[in-house]
N, C-alpha and C. Protein backbone atom coordinates (compact mmCIF):
# COMPACT_ATOMS: atom_id res chain seq x y z
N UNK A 1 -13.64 30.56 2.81
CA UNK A 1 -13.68 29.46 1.86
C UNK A 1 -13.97 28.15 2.59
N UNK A 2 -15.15 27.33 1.58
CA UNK A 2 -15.03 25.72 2.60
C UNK A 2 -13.70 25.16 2.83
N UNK A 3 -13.51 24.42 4.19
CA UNK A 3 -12.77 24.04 4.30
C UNK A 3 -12.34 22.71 3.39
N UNK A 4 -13.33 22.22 2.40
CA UNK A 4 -13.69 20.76 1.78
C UNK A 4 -14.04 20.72 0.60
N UNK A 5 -13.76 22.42 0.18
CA UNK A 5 -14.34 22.45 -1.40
C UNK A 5 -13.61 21.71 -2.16
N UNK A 6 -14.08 21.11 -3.22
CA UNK A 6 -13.65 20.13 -4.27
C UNK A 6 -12.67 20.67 -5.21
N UNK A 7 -12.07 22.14 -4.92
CA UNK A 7 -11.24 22.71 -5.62
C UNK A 7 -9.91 22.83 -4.73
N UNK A 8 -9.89 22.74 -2.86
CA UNK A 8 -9.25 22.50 -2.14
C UNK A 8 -8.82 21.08 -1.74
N UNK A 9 -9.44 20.28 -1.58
CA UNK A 9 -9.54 19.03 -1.14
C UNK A 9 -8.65 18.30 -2.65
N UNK A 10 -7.54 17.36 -2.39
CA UNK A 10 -6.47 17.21 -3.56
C UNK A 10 -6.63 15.20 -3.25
N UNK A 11 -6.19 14.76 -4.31
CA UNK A 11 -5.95 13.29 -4.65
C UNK A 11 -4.82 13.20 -5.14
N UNK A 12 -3.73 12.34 -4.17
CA UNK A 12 -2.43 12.02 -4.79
C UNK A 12 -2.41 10.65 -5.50
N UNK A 13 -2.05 10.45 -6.60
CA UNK A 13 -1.64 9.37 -7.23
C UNK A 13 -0.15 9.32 -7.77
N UNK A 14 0.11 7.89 -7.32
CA UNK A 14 1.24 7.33 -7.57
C UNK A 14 1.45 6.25 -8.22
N UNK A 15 1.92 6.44 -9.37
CA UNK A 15 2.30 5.43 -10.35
C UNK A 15 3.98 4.70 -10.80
N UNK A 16 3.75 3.36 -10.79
CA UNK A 16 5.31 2.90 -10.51
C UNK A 16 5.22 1.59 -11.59
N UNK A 17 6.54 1.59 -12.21
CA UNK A 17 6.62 0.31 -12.44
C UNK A 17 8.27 0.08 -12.09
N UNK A 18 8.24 -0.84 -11.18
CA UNK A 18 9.82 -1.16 -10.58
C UNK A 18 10.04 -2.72 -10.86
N UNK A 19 11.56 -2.69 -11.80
CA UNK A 19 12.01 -4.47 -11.89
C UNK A 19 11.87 -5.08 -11.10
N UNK A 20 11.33 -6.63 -11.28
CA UNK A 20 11.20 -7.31 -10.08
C UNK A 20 12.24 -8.58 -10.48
N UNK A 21 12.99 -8.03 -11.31
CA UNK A 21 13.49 -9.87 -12.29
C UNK A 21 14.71 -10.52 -10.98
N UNK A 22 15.00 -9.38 -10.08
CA UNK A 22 16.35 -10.22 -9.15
C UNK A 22 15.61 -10.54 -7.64
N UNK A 23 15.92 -11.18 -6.90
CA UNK A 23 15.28 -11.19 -5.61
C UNK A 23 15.44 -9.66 -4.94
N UNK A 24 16.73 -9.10 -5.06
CA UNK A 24 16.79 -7.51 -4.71
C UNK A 24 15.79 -6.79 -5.30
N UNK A 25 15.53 -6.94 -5.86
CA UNK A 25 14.21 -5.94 -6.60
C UNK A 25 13.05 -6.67 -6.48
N UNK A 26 12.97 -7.78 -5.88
CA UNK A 26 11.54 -7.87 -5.71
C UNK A 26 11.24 -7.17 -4.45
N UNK A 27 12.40 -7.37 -3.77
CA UNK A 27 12.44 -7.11 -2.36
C UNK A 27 11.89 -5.52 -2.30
N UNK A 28 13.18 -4.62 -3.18
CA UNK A 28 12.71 -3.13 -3.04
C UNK A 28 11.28 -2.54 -3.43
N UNK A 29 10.88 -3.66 -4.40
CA UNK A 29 9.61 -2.88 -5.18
C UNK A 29 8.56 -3.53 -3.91
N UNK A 30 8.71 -5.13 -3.02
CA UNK A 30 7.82 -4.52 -2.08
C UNK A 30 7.64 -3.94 -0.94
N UNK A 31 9.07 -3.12 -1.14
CA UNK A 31 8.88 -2.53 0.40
C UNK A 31 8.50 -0.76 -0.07
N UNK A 32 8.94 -0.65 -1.00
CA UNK A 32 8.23 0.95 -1.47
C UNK A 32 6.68 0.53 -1.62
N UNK A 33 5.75 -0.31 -1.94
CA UNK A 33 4.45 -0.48 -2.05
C UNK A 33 3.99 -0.36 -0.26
N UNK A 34 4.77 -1.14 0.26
CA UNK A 34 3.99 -1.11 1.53
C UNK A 34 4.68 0.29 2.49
N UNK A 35 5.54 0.86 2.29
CA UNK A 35 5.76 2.32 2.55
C UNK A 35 4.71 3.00 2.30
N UNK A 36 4.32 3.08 0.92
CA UNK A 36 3.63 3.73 0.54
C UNK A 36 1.84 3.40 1.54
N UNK A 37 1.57 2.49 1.60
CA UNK A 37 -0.26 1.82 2.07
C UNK A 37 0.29 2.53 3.27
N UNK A 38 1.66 1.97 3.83
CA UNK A 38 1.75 2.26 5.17
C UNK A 38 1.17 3.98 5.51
N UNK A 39 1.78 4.79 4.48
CA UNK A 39 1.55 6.19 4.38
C UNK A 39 0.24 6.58 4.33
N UNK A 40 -0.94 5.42 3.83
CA UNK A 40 -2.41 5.56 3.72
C UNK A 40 -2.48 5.63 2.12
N UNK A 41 -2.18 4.95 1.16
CA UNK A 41 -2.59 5.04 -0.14
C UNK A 41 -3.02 3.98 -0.37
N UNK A 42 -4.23 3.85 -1.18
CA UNK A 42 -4.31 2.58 -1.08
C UNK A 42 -4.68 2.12 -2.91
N UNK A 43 -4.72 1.05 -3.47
CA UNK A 43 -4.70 0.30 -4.39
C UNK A 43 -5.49 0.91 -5.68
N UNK A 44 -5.51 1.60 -6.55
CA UNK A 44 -6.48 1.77 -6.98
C UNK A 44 -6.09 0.71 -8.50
N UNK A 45 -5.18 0.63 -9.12
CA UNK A 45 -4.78 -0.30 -10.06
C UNK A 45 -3.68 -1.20 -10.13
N UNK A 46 -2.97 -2.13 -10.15
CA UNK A 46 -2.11 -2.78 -10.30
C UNK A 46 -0.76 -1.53 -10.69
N UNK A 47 -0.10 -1.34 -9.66
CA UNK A 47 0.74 -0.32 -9.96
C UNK A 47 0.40 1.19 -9.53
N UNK A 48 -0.84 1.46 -9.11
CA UNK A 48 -1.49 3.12 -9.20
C UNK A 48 -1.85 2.88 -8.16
N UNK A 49 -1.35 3.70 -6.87
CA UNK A 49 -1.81 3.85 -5.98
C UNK A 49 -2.67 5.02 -5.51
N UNK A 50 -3.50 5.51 -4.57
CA UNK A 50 -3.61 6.84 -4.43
C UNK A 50 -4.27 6.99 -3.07
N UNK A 51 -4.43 8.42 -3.30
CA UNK A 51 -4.42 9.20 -1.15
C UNK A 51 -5.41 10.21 -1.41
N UNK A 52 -6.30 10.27 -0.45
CA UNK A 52 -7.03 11.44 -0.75
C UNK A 52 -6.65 12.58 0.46
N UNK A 53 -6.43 13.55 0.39
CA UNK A 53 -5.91 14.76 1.29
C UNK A 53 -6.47 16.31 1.30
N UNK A 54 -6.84 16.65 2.68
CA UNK A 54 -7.77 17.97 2.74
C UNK A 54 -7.19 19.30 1.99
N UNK A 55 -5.64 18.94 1.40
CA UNK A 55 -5.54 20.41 1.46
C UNK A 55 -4.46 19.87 0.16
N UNK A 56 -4.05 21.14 -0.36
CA UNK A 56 -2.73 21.04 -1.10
C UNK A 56 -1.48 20.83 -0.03
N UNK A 57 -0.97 21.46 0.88
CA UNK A 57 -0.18 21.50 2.01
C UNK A 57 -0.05 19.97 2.42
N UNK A 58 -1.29 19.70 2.69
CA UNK A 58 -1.16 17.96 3.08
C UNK A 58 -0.66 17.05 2.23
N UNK A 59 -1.46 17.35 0.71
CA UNK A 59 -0.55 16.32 -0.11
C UNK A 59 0.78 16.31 -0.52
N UNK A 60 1.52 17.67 0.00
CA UNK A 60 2.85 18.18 -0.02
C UNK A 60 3.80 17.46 0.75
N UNK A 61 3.15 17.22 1.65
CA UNK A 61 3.49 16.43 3.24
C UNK A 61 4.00 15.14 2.45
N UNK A 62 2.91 14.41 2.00
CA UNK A 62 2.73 13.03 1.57
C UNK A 62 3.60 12.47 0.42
N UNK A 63 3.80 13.60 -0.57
CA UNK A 63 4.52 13.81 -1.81
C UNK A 63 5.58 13.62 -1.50
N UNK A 64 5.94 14.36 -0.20
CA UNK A 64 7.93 14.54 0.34
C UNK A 64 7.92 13.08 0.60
N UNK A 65 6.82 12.16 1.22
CA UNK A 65 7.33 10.85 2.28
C UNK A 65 7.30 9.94 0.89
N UNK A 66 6.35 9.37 -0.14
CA UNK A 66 7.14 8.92 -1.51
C UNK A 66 8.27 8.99 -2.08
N UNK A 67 8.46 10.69 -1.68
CA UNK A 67 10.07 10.62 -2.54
C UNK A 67 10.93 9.99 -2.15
N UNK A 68 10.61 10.22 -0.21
CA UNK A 68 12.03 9.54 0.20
C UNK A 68 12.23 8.25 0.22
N UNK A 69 10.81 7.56 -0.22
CA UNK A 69 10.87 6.07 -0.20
C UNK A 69 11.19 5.36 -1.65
N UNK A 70 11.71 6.04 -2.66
CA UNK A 70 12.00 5.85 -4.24
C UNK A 70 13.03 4.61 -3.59
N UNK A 71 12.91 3.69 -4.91
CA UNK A 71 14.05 2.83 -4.84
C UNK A 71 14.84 3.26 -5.67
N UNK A 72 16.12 2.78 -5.96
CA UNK A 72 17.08 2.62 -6.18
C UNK A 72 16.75 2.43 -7.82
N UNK A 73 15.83 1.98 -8.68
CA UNK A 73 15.87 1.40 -9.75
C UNK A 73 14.12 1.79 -9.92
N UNK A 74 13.94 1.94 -11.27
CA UNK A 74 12.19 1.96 -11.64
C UNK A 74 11.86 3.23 -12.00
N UNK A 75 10.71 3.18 -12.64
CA UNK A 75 10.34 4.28 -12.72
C UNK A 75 9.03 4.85 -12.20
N UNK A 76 8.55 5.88 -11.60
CA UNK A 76 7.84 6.21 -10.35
C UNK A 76 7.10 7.68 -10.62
N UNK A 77 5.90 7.53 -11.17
CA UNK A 77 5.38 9.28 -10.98
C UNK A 77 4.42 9.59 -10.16
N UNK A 78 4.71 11.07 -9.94
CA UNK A 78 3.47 11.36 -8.66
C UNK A 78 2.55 11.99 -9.88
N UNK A 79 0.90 12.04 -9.39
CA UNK A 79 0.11 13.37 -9.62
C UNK A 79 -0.53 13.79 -8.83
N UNK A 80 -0.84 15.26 -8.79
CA UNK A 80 -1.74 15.59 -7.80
C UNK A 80 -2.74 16.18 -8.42
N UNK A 81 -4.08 15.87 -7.86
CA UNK A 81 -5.21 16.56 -8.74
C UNK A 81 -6.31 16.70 -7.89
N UNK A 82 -7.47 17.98 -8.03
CA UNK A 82 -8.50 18.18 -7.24
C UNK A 82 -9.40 17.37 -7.28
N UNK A 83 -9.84 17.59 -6.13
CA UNK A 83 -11.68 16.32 -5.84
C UNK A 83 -12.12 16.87 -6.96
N UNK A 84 -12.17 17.53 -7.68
CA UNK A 84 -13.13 18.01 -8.44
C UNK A 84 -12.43 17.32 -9.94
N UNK A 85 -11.41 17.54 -10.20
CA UNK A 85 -10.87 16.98 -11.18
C UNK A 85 -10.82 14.85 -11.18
N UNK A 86 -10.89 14.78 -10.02
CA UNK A 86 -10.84 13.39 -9.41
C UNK A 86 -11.89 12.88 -10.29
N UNK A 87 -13.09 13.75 -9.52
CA UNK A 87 -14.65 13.33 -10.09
C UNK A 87 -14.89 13.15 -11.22
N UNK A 88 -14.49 13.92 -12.11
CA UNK A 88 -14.82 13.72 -13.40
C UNK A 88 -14.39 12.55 -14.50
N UNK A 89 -13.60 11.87 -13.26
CA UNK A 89 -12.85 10.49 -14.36
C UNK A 89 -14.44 9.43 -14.14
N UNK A 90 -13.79 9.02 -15.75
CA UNK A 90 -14.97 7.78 -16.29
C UNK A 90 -14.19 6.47 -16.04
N UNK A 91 -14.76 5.78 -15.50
CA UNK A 91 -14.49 4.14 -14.99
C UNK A 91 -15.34 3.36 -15.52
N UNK A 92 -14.21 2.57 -16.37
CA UNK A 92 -15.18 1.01 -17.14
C UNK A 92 -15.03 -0.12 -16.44
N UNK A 93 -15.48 -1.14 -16.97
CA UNK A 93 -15.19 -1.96 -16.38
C UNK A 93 -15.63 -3.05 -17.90
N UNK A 94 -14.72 -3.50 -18.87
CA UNK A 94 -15.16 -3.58 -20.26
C UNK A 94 -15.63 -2.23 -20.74
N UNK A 95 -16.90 -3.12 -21.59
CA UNK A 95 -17.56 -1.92 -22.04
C UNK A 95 -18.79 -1.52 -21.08
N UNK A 96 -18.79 -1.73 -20.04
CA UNK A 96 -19.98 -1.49 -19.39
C UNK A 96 -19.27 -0.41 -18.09
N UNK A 97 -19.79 1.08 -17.63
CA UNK A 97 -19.44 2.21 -17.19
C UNK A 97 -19.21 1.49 -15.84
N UNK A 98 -18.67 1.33 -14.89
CA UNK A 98 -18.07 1.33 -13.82
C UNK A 98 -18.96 2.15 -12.75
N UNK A 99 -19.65 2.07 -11.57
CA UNK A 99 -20.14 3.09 -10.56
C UNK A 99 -18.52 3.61 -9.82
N UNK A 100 -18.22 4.69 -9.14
CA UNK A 100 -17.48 5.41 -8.31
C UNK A 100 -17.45 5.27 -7.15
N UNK A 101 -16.64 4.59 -6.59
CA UNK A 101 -16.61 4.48 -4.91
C UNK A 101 -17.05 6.10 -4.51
N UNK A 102 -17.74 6.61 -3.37
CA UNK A 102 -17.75 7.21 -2.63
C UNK A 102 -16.88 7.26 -1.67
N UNK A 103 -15.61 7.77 -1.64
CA UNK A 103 -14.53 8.43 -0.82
C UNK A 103 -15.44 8.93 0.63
N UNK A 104 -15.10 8.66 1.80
CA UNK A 104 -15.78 9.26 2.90
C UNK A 104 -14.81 10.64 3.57
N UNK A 105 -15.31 11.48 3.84
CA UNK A 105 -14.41 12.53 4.59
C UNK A 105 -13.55 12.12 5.36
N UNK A 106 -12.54 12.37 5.24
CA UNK A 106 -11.41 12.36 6.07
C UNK A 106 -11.31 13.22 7.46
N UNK A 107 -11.27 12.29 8.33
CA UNK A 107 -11.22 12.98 9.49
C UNK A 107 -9.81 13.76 10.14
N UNK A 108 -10.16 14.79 10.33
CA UNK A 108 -8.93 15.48 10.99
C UNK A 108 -8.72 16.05 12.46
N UNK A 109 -7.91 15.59 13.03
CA UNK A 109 -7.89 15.46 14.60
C UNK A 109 -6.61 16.72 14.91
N UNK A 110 -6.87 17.85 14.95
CA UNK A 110 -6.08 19.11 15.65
C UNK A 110 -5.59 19.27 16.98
């Protein structure tokens, strides 16, 4: 099997919305955001972060290091979904269709 097929190859997204109304919670909600970039996810919406990863196994990896970074307060979901399922999302931008970043291969160093 490819090692990169679009049915192997997985996209984690992480979606959060955490109180920010006390200085403690501004604090926690930005240190789980930058946990998270720190981990390699990066911005895709105000709140939606996401990771692209070679394998299911890998995004397993990545899935465990979110959990352990949950705050205390908020609410926080993971998804995981194939390059292939990735692809098929439609991006607007208004009413006018959005082009798709091109994701570059991820390099993996053994």
């Amino acid at each position: 099997m490819d090692r990169f097929s679009e049915y192997r190859v997985m996209w984690v997204l992480v979606f959060y919305d955490l109180p920010t109304e006390t200085k403690k919670q501004r604090k926690m909600a930005a240190r789980f955001r930058k946990d998270i970039m720190a981990d390699g996810f990066t911005m895709f919406q105000f709140s939606i972060y996401l990771r692209h990863c070679p394998s299911k196994e890998n995004a397993d990896v990545h899935i465990k290091r979110v959990k352990s970074y949950l705050p205390e307060q908020g609410l926080v979901g993971i998804l995981c979904v194939t390059d292939k399922q990735f692809g098929s999302m439609e991006l607007f931008h208004g009413h006018t269709t959005k082009e798709k970043q091109v994701g570059g291969q991820q390099l993996e160093l053994f």
